[in-house]
C-alpha atoms as a PDB file:
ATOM      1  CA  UNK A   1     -55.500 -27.717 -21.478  1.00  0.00           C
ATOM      2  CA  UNK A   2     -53.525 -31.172 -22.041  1.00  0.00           C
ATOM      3  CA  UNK A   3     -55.259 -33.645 -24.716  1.00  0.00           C
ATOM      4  CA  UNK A   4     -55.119 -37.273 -24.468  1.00  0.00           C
ATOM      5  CA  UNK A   5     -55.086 -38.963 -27.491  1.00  0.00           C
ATOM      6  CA  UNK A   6     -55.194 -43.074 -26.695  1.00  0.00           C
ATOM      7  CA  UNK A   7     -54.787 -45.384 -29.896  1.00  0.00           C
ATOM      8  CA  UNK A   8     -53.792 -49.021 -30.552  1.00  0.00           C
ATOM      9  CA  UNK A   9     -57.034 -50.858 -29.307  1.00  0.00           C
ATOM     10  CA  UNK A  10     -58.675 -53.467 -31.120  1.00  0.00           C
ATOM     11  CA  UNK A  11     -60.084 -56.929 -31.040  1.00  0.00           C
ATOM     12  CA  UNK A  12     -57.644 -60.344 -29.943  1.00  0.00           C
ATOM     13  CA  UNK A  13     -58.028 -62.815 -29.097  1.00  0.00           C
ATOM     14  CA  UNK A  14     -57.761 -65.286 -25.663  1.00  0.00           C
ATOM     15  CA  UNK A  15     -54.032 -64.572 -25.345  1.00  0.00           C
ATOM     16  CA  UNK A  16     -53.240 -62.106 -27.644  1.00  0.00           C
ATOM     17  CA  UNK A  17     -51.604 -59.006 -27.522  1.00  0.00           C
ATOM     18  CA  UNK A  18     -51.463 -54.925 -27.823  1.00  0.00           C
ATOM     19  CA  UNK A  19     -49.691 -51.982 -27.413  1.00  0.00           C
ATOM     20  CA  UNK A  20     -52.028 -49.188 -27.170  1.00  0.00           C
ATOM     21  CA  UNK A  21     -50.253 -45.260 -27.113  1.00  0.00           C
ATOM     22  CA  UNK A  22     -51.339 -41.833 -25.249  1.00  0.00           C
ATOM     23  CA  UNK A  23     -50.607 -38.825 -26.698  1.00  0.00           C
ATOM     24  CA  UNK A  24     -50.467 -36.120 -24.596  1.00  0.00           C
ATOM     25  CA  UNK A  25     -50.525 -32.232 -25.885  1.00  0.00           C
ATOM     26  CA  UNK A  26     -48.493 -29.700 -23.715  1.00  0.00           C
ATOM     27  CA  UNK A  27     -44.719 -29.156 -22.208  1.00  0.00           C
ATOM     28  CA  UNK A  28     -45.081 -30.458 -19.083  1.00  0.00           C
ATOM     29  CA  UNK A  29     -45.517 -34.235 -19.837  1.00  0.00           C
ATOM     30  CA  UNK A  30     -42.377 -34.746 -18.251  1.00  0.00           C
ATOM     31  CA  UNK A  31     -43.700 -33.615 -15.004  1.00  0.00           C
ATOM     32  CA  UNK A  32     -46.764 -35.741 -14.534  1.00  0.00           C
ATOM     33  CA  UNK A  33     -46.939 -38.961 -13.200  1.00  0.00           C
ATOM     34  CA  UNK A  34     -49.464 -40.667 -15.684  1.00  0.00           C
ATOM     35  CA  UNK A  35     -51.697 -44.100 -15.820  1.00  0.00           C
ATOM     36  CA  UNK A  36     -53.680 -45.886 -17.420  1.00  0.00           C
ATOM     37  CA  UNK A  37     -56.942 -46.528 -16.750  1.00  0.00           C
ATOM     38  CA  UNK A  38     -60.057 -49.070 -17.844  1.00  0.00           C
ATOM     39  CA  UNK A  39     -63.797 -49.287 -17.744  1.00  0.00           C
ATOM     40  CA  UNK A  40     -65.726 -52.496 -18.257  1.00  0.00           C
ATOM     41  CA  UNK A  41     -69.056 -51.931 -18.977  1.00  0.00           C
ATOM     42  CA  UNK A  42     -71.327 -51.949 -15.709  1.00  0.00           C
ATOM     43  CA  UNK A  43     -68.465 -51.166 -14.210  1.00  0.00           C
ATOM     44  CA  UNK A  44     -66.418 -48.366 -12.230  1.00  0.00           C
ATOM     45  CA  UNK A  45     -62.990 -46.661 -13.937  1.00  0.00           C
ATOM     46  CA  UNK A  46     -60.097 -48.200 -12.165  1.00  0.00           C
ATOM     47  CA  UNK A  47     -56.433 -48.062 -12.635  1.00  0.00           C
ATOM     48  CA  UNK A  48     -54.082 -50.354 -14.147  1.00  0.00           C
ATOM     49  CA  UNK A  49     -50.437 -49.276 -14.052  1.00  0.00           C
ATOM     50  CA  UNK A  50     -48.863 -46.070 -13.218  1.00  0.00           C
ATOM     51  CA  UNK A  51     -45.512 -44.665 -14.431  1.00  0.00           C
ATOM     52  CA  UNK A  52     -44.013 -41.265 -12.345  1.00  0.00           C
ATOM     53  CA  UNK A  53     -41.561 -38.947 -13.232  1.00  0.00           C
ATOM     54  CA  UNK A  54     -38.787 -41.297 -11.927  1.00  0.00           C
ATOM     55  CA  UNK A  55     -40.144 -44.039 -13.777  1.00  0.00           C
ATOM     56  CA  UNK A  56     -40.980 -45.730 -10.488  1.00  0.00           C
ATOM     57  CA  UNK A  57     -43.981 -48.352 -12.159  1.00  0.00           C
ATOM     58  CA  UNK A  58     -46.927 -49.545  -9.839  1.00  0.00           C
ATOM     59  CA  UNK A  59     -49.513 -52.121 -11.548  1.00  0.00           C
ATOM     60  CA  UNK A  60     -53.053 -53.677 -10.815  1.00  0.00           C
ATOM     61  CA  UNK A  61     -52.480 -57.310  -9.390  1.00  0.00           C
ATOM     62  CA  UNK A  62     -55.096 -58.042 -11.868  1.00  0.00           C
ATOM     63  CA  UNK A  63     -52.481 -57.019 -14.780  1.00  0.00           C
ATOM     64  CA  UNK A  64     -49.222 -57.869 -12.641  1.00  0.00           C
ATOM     65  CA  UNK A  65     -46.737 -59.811 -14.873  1.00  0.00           C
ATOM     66  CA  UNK A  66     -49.135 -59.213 -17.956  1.00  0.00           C
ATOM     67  CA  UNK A  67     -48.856 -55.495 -18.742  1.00  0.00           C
ATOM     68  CA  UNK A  68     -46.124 -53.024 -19.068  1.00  0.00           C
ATOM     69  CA  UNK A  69     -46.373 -49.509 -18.997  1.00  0.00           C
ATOM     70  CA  UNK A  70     -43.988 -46.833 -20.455  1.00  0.00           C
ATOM     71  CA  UNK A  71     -43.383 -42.854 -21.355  1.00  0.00           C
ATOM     72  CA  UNK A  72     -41.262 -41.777 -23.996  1.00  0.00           C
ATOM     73  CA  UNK A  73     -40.867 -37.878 -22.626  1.00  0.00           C
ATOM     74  CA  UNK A  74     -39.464 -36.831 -26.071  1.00  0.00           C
ATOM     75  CA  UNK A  75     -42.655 -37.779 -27.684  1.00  0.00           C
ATOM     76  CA  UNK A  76     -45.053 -36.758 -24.693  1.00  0.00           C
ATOM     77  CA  UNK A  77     -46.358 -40.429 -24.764  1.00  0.00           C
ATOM     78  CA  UNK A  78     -47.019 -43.095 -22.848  1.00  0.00           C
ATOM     79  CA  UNK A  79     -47.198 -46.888 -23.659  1.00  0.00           C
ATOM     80  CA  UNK A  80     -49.554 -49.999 -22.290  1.00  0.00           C
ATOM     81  CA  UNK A  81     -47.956 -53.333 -23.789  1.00  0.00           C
ATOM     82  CA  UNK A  82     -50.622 -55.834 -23.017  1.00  0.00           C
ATOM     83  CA  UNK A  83     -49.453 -59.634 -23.172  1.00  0.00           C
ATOM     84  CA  UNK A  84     -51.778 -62.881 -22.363  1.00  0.00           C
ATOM     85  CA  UNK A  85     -54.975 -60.640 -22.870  1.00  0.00           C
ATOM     86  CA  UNK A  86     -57.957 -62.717 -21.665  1.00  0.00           C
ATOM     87  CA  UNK A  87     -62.246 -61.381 -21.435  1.00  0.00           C
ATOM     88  CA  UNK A  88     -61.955 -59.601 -18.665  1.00  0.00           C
ATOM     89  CA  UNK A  89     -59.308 -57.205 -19.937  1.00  0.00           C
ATOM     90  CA  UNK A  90     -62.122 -56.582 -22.054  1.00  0.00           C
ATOM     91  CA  UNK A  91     -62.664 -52.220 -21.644  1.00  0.00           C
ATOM     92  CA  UNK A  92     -62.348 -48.622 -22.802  1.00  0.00           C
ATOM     93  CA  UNK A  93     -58.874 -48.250 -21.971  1.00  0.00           C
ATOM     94  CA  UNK A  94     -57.656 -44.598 -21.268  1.00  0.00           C
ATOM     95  CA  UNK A  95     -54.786 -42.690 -19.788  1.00  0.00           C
ATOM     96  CA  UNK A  96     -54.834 -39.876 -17.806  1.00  0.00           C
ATOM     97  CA  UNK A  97     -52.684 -38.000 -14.859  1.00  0.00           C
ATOM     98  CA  UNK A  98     -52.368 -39.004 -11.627  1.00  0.00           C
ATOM     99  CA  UNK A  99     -54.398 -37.195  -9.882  1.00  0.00           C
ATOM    100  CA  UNK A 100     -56.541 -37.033 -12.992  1.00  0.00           C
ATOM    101  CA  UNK A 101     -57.153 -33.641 -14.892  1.00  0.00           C
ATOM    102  CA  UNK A 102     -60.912 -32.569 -14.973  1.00  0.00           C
ATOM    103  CA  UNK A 103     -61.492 -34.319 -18.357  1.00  0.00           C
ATOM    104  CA  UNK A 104     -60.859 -37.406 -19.859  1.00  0.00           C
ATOM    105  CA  UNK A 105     -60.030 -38.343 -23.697  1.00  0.00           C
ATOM    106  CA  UNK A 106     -62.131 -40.775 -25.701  1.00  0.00           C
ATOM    107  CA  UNK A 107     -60.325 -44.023 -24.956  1.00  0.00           C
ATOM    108  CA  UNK A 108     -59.279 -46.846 -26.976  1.00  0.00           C
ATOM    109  CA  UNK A 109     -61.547 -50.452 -26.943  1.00  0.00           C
ATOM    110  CA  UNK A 110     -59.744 -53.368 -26.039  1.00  0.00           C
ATOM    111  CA  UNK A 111     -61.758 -56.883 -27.047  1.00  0.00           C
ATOM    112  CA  UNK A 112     -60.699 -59.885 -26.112  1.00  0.00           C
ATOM    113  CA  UNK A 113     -62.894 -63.143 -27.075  1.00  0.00           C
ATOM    114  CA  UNK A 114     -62.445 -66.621 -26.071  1.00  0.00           C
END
């Protein structure tokens, strides 16, 4: 079974940034498209950005222009640099496969006040 490992979350404020990481166990990183995702509280999991295996990048429009994803296959992780962070980026932030395995890791909280 892969584990997901997300880190870097924390507390910013109204236009801050962060760079939160995804550690992923297992030799087939490489092979897996990957996102990441975020939960608001009351609120469904949804998707933000999503990197494939040819690095092809597809993002939320509510992130568009404001988040970057990335992989470093080497280190079987995946990056989320978050720029101009504002409330409602507030969320568990977590990354996962695309499709998603059967589990999910414990996520990383992302704060943002105004």
């Amino acid at each position: 079974q892969v584990q997901l490992v997300e880190s870097g979350g924390g507390s910013v404020q109204t236009g801050g940034s962060l760079r939160l990481s995804c550690a992923a166990s297992g030799r087939t990183f490489s092979s897996y498209t990957m996102a990441w995702f975020r939960q608001a509280p009351g609120k469904e999991r949804e998707m933000v950005a999503r990197i494939s295996t040819d690095g092809t990048l597809n993002y939320a429009d509510s992130v568009k222009g404001r988040f970057t994803i990335s992989r470093d296959n080497a280190k079987n992780t995946v990056y989320l640099q978050m720029n101009s962070l504002n409330p409602e980026d507030t969320a568990v932030y977590y990354c996962n496969r695309v499709p998603p395995f059967g589990y999910w890791g414990q996520g990383t909280q992302v704060t943002v006040s105004s």
